[in-house]
Protein backbone atom coordinates (compact mmCIF):
# COMPACT_ATOMS: atom_id res chain seq x y z
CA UNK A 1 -1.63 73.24 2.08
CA UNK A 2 -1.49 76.78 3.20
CA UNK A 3 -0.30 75.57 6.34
CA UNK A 4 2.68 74.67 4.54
CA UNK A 5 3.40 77.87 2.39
CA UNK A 6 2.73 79.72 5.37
CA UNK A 7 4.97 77.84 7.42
CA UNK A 8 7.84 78.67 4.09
CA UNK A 9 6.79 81.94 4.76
CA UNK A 10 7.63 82.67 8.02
CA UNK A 11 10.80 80.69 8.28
CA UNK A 12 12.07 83.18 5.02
CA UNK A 13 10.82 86.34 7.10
CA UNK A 14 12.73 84.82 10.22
CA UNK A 15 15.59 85.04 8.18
CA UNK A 16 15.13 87.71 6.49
CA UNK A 17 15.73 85.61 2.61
CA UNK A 18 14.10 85.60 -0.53
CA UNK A 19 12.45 82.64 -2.99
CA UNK A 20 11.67 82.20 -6.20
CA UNK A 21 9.71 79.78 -7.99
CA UNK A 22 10.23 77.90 -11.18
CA UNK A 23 7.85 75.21 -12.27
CA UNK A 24 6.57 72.91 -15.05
CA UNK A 25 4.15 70.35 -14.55
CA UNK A 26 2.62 72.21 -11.71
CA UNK A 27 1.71 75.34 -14.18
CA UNK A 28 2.15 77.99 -11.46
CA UNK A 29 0.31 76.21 -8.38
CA UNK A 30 3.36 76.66 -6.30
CA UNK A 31 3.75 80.21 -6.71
CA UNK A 32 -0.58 80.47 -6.52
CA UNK A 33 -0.02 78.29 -3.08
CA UNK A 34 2.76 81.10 -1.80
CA UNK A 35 1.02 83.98 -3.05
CA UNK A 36 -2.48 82.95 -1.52
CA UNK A 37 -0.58 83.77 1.91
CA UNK A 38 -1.11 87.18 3.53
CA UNK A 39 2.46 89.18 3.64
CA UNK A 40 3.79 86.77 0.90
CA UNK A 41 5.03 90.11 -0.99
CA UNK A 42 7.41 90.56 2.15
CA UNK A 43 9.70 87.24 0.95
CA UNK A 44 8.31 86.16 -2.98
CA UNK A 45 9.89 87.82 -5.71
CA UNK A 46 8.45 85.93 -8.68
CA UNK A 47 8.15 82.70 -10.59
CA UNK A 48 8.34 81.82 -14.23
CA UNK A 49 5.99 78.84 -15.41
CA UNK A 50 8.51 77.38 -18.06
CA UNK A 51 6.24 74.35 -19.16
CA UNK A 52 7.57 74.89 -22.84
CA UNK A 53 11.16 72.61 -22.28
CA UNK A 54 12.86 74.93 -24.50
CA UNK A 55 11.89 78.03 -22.00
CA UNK A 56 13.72 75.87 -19.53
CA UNK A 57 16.70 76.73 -21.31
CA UNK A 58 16.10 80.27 -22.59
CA UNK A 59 14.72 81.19 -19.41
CA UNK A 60 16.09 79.27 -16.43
CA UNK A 61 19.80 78.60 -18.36
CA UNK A 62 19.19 74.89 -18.43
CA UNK A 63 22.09 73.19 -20.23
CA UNK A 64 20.89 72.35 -23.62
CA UNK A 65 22.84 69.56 -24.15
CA UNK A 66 21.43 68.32 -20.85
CA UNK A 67 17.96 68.41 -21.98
CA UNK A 68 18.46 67.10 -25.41
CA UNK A 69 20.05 63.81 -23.74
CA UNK A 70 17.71 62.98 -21.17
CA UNK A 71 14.58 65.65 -21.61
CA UNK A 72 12.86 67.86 -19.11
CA UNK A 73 11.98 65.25 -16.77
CA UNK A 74 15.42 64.67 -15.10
CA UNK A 75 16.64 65.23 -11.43
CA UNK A 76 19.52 67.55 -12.37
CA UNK A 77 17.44 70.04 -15.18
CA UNK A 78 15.08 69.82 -11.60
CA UNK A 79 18.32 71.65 -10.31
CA UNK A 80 19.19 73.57 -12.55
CA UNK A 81 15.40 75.37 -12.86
CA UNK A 82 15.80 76.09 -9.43
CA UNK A 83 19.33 77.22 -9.43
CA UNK A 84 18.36 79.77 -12.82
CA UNK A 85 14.95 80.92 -11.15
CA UNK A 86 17.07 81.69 -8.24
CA UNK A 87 19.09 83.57 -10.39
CA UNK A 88 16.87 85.48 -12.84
CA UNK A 89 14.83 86.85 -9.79
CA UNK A 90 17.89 87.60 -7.46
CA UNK A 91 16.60 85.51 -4.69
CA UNK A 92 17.88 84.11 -1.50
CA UNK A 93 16.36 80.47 -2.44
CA UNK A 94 15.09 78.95 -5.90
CA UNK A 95 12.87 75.89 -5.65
CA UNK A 96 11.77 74.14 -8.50
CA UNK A 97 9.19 71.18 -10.02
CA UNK A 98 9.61 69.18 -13.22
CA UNK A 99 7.47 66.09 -14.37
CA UNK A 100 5.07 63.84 -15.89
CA UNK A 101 1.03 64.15 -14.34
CA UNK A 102 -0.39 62.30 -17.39
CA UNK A 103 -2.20 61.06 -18.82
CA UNK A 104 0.63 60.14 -21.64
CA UNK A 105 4.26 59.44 -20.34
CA UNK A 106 6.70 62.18 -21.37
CA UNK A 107 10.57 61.61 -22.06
CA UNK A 108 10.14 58.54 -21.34
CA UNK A 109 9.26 59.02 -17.98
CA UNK A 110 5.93 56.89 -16.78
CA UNK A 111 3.37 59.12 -15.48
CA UNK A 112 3.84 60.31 -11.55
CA UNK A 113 7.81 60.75 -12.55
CA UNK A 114 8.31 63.95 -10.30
CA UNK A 115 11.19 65.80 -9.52
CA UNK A 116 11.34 68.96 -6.99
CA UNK A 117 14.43 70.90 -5.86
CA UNK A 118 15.64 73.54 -4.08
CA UNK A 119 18.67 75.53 -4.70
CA UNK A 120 20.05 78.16 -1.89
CA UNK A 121 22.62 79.65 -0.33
CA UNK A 122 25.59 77.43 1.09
CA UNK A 123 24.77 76.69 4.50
CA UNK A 124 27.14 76.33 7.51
CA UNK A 125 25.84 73.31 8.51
CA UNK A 126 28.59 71.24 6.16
CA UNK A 127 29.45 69.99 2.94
CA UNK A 128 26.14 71.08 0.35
CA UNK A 129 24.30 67.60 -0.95
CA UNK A 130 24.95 69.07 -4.34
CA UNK A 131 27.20 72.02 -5.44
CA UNK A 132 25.76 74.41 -7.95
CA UNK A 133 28.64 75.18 -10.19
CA UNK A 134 29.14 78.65 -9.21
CA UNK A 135 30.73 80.21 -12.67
CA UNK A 136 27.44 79.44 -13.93
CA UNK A 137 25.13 80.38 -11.75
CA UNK A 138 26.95 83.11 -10.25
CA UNK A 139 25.90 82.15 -6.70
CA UNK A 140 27.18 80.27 -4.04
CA UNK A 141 24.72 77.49 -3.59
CA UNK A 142 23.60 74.47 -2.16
CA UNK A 143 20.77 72.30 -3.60
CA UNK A 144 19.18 69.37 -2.99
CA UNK A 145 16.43 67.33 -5.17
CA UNK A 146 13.90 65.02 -4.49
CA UNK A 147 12.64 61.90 -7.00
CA UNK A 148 9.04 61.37 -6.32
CA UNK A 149 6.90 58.28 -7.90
CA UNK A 150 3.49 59.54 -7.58
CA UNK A 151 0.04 57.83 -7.47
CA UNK A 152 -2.83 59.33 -9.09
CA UNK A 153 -4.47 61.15 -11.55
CA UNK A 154 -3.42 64.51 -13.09
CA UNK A 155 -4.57 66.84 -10.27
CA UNK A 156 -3.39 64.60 -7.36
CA UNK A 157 0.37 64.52 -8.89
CA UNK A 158 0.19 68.65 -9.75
CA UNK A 159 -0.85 68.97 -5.90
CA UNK A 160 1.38 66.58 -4.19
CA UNK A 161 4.28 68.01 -6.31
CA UNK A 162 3.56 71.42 -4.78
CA UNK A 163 3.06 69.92 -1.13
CA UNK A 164 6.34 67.79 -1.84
CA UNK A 165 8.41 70.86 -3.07
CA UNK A 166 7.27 72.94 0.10
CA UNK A 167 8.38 70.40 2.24
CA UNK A 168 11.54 70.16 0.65
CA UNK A 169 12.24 73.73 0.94
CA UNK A 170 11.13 73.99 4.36
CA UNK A 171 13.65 70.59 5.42
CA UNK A 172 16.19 73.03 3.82
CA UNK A 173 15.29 76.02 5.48
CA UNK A 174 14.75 74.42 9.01
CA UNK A 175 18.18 72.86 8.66
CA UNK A 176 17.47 69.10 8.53
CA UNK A 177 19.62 66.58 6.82
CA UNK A 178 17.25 63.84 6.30
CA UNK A 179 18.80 60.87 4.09
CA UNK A 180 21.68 61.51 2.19
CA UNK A 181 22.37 61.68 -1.37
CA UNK A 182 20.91 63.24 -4.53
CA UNK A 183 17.77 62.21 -4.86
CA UNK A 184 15.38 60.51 -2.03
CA UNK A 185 12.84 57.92 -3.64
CA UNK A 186 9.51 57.73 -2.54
CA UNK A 187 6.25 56.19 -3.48
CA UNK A 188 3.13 58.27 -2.27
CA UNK A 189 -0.73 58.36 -3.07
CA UNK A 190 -1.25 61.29 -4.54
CA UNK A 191 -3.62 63.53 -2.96
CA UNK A 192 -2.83 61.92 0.06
C-alpha cells in the first residue's frame, strides 16, 4: 500500500497542495499509511481520528441534525469529515473514511458499509460531482464519495478502506472522471 500513499504523495508535491486526513473506522491507518512515506511532512498537515460520532460534529462541523437522522455511517457526513478536516487543518485536499468493520452492525448499517471521500479545491475540469456549500465550509470545493460493500473481517475492511480512499484521492488528483454520480457501488474482497 505504500505504493499508493507514495504515489498521493508525489502527485500533491507536483502540485505543490496540501491534505488532510479525517477518519473513523480506520482509527488513523490512513494518516499511519501517508506518514510511513519519506518527505510526507513536505504535503501532510494532520489528521484527526474522530471515531467518537459526536467528535464528528465538534470537530469536523458535521451537521448535527444530519447525524442524528441517519448516524455516522452515511455518504454525505463521509463528505462533510472530509470537507471540515480540510478545513480545520487549512489544506489543499481533505479525504475522509466512515463505516462499519464489525463485528456488530452500526446505524444500521451491515458490517463492510464503507464510505470514503475526498473534498478539494474546484477543479477546471467542469461542473464538481458534488458542491461543498461554501458559506459553510469557507472553501471553494469539489468532492466526491465513494459507497463501498466490503468483504471480510475487521482488519481486511480497515485496510481496504484506506487502499479505497487513496485511490479515490489519487482519481481526483490525476484528473479522472470515472462514473458519474455521488456515490460509485462496489462489492470487493477485502484484503484483496
Amino acid at each position: 500500500m505504500a505504493g499508493l500513499a507514495g504515489e498521493v504523495l508525489w502527485l500533491l508535491r507536483a502540485r505543490g497542495e496540501t491534505l488532510a486526513v479525517a477518519e473513523s473506522l480506520t482509527g488513523g491507518l490512513v494518516a499511519a499509511e501517508v506518514t510511513a512515506v519519506p518527505g510526507a511532512s513536505a504535503v501532510f498537515r494532520g489528521s484527526v481520528t474522530a471515531y467518537a460520532t459526536a467528535l464528528k460534529q465538534q470537530v469536523l462541523g458535521v451537521d448535527g441534525t444530519l447525524l442524528a437522522e441517519r448516524g455516522a455511517v452515511d455518504a454525505e457526513v463521509a463528505l462533510q469529515m472530509a470537507a471540515g478536516v480540510r478545513k480545520v487543518m487549512g489544506a489543499d485536499w481533505g479525504i475522509a473514511t466512515t463505516g462499519v468493520a464489525g463485528p456488530e452492525p452500526q446505524d444500521g448499517q451491515a458490517v463492510g458499509t464503507v464510505f470514503v471521500a475526498v473534498d478539494g479545491p474546484v477543479s477546471a475540469f467542469g461542473r464538481p460531482d458534488l458542491a461543498v456549500d461554501e458559506a459553510s465550509s469557507g472553501l471553494r470545493s469539489e468532492g466526491k464519495v465513494a459507497a463501498l460493500r466490503l468483504n471480510g473481517g475487521r482488519s481486511d475492511i480497515r485496510m481496504e478502506s484506506v487502499r479505497s480512499v487513496l485511490r479515490l484521492l489519487i482519481e481526483r488528483l490525476s484528473g479522472e472522471r470515472a462514473g458519474n454520480g455521488r456515490a460509485q457501488d462496489t462489492e470487493q474482497n477485502g484484503g484483496t
